[in-house]
N, C-alpha and C. Protein backbone atom coordinates (compact mmCIF):
# COMPACT_ATOMS: atom_id res chain seq x y z
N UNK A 1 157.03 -103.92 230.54
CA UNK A 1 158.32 -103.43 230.09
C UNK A 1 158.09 -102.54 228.87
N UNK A 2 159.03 -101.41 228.52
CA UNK A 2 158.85 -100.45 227.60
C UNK A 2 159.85 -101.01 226.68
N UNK A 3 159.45 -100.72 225.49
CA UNK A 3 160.66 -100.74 224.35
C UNK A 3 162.20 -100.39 224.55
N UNK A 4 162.34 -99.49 224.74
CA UNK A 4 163.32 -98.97 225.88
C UNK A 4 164.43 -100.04 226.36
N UNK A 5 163.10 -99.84 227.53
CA UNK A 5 163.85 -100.60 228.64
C UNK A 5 164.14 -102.07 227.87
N UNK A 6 163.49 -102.74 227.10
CA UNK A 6 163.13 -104.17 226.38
C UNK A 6 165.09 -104.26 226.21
N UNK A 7 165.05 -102.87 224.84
CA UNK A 7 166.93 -102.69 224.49
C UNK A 7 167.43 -102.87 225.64
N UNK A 8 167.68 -102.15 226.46
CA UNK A 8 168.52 -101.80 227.24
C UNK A 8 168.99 -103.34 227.65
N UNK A 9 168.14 -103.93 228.46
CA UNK A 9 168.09 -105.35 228.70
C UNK A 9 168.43 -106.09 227.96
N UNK A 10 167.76 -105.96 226.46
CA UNK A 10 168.71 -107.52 225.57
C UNK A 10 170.05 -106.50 225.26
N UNK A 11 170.41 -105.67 225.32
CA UNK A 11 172.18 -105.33 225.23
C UNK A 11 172.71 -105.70 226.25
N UNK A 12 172.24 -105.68 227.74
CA UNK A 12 172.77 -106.03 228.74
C UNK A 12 173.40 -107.25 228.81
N UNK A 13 172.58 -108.07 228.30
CA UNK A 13 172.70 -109.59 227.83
C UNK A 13 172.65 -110.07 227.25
N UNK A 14 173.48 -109.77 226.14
CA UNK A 14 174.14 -109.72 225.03
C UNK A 14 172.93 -110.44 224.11
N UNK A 15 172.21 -110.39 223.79
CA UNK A 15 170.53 -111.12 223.03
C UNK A 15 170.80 -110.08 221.70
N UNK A 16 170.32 -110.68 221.12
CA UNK A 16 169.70 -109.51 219.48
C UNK A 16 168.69 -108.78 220.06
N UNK A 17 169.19 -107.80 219.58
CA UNK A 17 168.53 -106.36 219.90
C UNK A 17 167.20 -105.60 219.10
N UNK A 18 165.70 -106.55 219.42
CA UNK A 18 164.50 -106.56 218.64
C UNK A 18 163.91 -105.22 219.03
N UNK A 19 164.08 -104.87 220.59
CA UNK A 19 163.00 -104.08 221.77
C UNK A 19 161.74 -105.09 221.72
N UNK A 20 161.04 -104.35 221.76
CA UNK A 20 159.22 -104.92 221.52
C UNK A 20 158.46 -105.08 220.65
N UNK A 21 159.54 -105.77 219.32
CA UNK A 21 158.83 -106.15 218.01
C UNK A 21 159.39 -107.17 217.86
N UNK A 22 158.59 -108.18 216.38
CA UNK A 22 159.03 -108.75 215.98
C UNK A 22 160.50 -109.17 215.54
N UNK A 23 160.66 -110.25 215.56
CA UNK A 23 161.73 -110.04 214.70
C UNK A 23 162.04 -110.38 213.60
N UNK A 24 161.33 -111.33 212.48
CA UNK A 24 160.75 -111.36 211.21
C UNK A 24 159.74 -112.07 211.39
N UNK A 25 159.49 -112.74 209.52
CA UNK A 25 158.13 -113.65 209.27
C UNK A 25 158.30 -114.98 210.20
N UNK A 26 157.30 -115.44 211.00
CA UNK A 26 157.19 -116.86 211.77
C UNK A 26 157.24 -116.88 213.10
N UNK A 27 157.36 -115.48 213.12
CA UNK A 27 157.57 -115.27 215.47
C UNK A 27 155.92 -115.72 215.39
N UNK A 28 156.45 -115.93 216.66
CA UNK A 28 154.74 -116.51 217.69
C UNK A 28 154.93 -115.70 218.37
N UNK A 29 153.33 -115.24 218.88
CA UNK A 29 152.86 -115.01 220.28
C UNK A 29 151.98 -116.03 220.86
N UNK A 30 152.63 -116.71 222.40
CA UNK A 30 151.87 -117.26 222.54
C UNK A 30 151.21 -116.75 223.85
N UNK A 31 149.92 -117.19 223.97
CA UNK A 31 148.81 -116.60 225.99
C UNK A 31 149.07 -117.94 226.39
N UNK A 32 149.32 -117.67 227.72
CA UNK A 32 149.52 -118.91 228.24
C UNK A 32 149.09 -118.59 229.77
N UNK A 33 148.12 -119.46 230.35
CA UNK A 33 147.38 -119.41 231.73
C UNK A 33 148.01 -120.31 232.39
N UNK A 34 148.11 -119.70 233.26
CA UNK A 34 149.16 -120.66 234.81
C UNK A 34 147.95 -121.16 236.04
N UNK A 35 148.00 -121.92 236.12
CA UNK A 35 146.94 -122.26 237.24
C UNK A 35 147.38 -122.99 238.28
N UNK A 36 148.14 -122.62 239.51
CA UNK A 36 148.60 -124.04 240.61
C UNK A 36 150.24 -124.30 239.52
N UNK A 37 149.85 -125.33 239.53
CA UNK A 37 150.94 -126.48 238.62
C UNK A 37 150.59 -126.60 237.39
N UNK A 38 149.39 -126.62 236.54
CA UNK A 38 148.96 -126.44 235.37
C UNK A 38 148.94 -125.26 234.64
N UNK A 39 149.55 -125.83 233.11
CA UNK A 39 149.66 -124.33 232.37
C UNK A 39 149.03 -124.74 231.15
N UNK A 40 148.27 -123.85 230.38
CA UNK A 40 147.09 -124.11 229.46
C UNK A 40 147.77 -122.88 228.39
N UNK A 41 147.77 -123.26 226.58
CA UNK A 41 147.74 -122.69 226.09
C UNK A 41 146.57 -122.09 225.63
N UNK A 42 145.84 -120.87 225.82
CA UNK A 42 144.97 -119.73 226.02
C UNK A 42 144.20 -119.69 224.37
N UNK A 43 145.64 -118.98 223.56
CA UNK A 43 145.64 -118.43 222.20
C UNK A 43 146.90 -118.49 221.72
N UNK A 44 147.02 -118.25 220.99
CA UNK A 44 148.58 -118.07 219.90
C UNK A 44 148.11 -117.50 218.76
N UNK A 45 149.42 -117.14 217.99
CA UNK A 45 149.09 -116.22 216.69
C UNK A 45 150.87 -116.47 215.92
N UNK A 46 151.13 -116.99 214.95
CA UNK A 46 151.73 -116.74 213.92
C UNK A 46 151.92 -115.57 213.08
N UNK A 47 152.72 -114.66 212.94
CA UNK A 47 152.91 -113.94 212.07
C UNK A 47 153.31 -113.94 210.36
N UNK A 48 153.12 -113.92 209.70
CA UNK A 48 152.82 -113.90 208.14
C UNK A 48 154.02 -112.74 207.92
N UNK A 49 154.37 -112.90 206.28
CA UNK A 49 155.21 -111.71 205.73
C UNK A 49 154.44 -110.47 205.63
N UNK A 50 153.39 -110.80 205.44
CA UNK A 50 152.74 -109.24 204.96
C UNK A 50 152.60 -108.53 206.32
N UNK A 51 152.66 -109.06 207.29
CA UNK A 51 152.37 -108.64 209.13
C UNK A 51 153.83 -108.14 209.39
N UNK A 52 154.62 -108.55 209.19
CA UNK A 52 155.84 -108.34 209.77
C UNK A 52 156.79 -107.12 209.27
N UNK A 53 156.28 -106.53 208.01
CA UNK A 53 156.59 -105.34 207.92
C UNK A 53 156.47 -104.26 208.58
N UNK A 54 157.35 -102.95 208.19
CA UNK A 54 157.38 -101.89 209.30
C UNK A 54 155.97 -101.09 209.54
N UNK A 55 155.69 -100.28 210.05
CA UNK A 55 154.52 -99.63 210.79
C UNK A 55 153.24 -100.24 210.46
N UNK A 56 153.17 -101.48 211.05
CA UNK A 56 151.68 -102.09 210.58
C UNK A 56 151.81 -103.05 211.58
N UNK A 57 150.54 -103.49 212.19
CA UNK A 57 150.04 -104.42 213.55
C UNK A 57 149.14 -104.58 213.38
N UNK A 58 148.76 -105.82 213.96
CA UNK A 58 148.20 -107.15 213.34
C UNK A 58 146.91 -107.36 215.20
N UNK A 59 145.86 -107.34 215.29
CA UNK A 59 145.15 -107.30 215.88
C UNK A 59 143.44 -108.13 215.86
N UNK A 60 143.11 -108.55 217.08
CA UNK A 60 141.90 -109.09 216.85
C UNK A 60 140.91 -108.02 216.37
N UNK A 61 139.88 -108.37 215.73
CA UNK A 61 138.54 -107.39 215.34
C UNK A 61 137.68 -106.72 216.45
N UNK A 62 136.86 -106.57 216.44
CA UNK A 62 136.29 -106.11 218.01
C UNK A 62 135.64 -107.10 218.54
N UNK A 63 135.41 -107.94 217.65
CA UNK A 63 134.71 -109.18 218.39
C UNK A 63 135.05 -110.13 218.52
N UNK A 64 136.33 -109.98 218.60
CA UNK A 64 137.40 -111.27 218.62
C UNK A 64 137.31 -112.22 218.12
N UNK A 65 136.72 -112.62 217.08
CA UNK A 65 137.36 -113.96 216.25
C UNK A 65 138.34 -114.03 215.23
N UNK A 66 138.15 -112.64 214.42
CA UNK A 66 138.97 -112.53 213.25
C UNK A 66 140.27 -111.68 213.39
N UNK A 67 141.86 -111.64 212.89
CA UNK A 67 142.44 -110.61 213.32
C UNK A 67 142.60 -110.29 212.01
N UNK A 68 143.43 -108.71 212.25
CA UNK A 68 143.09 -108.00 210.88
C UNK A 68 144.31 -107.11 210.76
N UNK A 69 144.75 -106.68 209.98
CA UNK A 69 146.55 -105.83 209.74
C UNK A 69 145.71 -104.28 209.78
N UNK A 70 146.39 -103.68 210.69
CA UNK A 70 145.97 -102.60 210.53
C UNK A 70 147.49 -101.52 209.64
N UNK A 71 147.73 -100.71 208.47
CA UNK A 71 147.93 -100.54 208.10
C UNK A 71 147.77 -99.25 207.11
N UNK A 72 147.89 -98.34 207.93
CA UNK A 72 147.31 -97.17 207.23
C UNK A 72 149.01 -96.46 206.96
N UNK A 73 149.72 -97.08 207.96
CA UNK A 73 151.17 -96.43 207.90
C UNK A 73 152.13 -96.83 206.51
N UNK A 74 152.02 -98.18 206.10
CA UNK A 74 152.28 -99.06 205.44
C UNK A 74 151.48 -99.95 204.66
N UNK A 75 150.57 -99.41 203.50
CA UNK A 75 149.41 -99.56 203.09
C UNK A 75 149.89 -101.27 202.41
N UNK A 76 149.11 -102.09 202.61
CA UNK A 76 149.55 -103.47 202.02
C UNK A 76 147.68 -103.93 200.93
N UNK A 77 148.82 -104.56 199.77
CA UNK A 77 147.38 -104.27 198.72
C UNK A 77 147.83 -106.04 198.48
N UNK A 78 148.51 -106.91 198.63
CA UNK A 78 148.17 -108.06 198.42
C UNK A 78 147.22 -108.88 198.79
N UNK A 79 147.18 -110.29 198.59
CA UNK A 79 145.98 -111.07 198.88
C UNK A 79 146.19 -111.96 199.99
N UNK A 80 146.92 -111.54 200.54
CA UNK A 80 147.39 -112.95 201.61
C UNK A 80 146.43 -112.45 203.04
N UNK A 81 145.80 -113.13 203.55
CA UNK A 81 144.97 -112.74 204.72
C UNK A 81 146.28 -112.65 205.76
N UNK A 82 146.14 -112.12 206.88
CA UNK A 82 144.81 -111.14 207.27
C UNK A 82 145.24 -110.07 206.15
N UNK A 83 143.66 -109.35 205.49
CA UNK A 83 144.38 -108.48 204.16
C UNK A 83 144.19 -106.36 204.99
N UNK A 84 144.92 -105.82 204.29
CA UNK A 84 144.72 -104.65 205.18
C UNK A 84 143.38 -103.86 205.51
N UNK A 85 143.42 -103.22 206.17
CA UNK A 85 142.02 -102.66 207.03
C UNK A 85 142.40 -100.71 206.24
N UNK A 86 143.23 -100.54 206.21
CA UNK A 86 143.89 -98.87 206.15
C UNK A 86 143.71 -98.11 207.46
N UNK A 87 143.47 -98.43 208.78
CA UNK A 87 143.38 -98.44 209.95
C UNK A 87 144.94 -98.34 210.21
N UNK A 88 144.75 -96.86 211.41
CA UNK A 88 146.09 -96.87 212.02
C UNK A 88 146.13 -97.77 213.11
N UNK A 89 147.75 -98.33 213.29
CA UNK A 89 148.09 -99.32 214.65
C UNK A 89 147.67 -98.75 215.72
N UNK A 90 146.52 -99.07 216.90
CA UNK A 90 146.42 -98.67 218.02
C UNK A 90 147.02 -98.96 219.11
N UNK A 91 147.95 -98.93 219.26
CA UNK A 91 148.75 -99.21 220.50
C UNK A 91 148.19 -98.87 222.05
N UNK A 92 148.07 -99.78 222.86
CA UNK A 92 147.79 -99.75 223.92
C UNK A 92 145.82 -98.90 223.98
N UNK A 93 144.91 -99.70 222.86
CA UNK A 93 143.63 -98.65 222.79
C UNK A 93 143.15 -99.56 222.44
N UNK A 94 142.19 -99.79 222.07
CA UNK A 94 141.03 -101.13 221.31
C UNK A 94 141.75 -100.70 219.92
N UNK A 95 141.06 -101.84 219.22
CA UNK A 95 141.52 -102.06 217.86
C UNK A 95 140.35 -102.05 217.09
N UNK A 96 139.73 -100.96 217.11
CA UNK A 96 138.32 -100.56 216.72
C UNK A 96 137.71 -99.75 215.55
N UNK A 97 138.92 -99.71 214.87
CA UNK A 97 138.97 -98.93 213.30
C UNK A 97 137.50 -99.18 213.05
N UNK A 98 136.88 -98.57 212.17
CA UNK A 98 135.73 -99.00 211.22
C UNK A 98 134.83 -99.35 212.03
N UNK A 99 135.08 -99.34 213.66
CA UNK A 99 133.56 -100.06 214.43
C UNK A 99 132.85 -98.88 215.09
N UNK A 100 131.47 -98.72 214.78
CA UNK A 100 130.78 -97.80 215.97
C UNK A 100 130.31 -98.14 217.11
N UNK A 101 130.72 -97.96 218.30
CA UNK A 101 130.40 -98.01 219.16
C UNK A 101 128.56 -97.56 219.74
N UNK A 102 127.97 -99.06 220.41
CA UNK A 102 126.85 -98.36 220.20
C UNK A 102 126.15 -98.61 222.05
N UNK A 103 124.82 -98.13 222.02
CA UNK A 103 124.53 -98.44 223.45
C UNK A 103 123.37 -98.71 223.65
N UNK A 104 122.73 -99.67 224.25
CA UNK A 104 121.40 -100.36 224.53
C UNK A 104 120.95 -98.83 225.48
N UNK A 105 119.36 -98.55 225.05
CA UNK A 105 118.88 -97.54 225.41
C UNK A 105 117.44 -98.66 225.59
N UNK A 106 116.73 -97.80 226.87
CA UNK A 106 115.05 -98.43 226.81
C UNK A 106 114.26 -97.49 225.97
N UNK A 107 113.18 -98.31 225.61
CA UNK A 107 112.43 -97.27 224.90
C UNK A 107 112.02 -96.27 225.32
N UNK A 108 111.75 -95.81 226.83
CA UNK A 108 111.20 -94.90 227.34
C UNK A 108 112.58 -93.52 227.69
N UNK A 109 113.53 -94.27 227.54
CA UNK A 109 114.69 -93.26 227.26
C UNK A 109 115.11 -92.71 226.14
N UNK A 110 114.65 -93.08 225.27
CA UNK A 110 114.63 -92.81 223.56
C UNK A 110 114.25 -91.33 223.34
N UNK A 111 112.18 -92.39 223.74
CA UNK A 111 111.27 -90.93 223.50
C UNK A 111 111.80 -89.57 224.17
N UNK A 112 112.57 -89.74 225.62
CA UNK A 112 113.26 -88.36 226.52
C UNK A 112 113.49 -87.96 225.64
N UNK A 113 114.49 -88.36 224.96
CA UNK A 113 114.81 -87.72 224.28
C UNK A 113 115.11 -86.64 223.17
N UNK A 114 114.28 -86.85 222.10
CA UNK A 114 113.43 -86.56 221.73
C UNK A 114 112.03 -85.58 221.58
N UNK A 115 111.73 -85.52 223.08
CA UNK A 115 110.88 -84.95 223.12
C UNK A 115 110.69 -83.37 223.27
């Protein structure tokens, strides 16, 4: 569903009118896996005050353990973790600010190189 469409729908039915954001400090997201008859909570995430402000999103690292405010729109200088990155929100892209992307090469593809 698009933001958009998200409105259109909670006006339809009469809901508070968020689209595809938050709607303050304490929303959850939760993952949740369906299996058969069994449903397993995956992951979840709590949102914080410093997250819930305008143009800034809140994302895992590239290696998924840590998440991190990305915030280049809405620069945040307090101490409350997750603390800002100055990384713009990537919407719908990896969340890869600050990471280089790298690539296992053999040695004998190196020297090609090179040579």
């Amino acid at each position: 569903m698009t933001g958009s469409a998200s409105v259109t729908w909670e006006r339809a039915t009469g809901h508070p009118v968020f689209g595809l954001s938050l709607g303050n400090t304490g929303d959850k997201v939760l993952l949740w896996k369906v299996t058969g008859t069994d449903t397993t909570l995956v992951d979840g995430y709590t949102y914080k005050t410093n997250e819930a402000a305008s143009d800034r999103a809140v994302g895992r690292t590239a290696d998924g353990n840590d998440w991190k405010l990305e915030d280049a729109l809405n620069p945040y200088t307090g101490t409350t973790p997750p603390l800002g990155t100055g990384c713009a929100p990537t919407p719908g892209a990896p969340n890869d600010c600050g990471v280089t992307p790298v690539a296992r090469e053999t040695w004998g593809r190196l020297k090609a190189l090179y040579r």
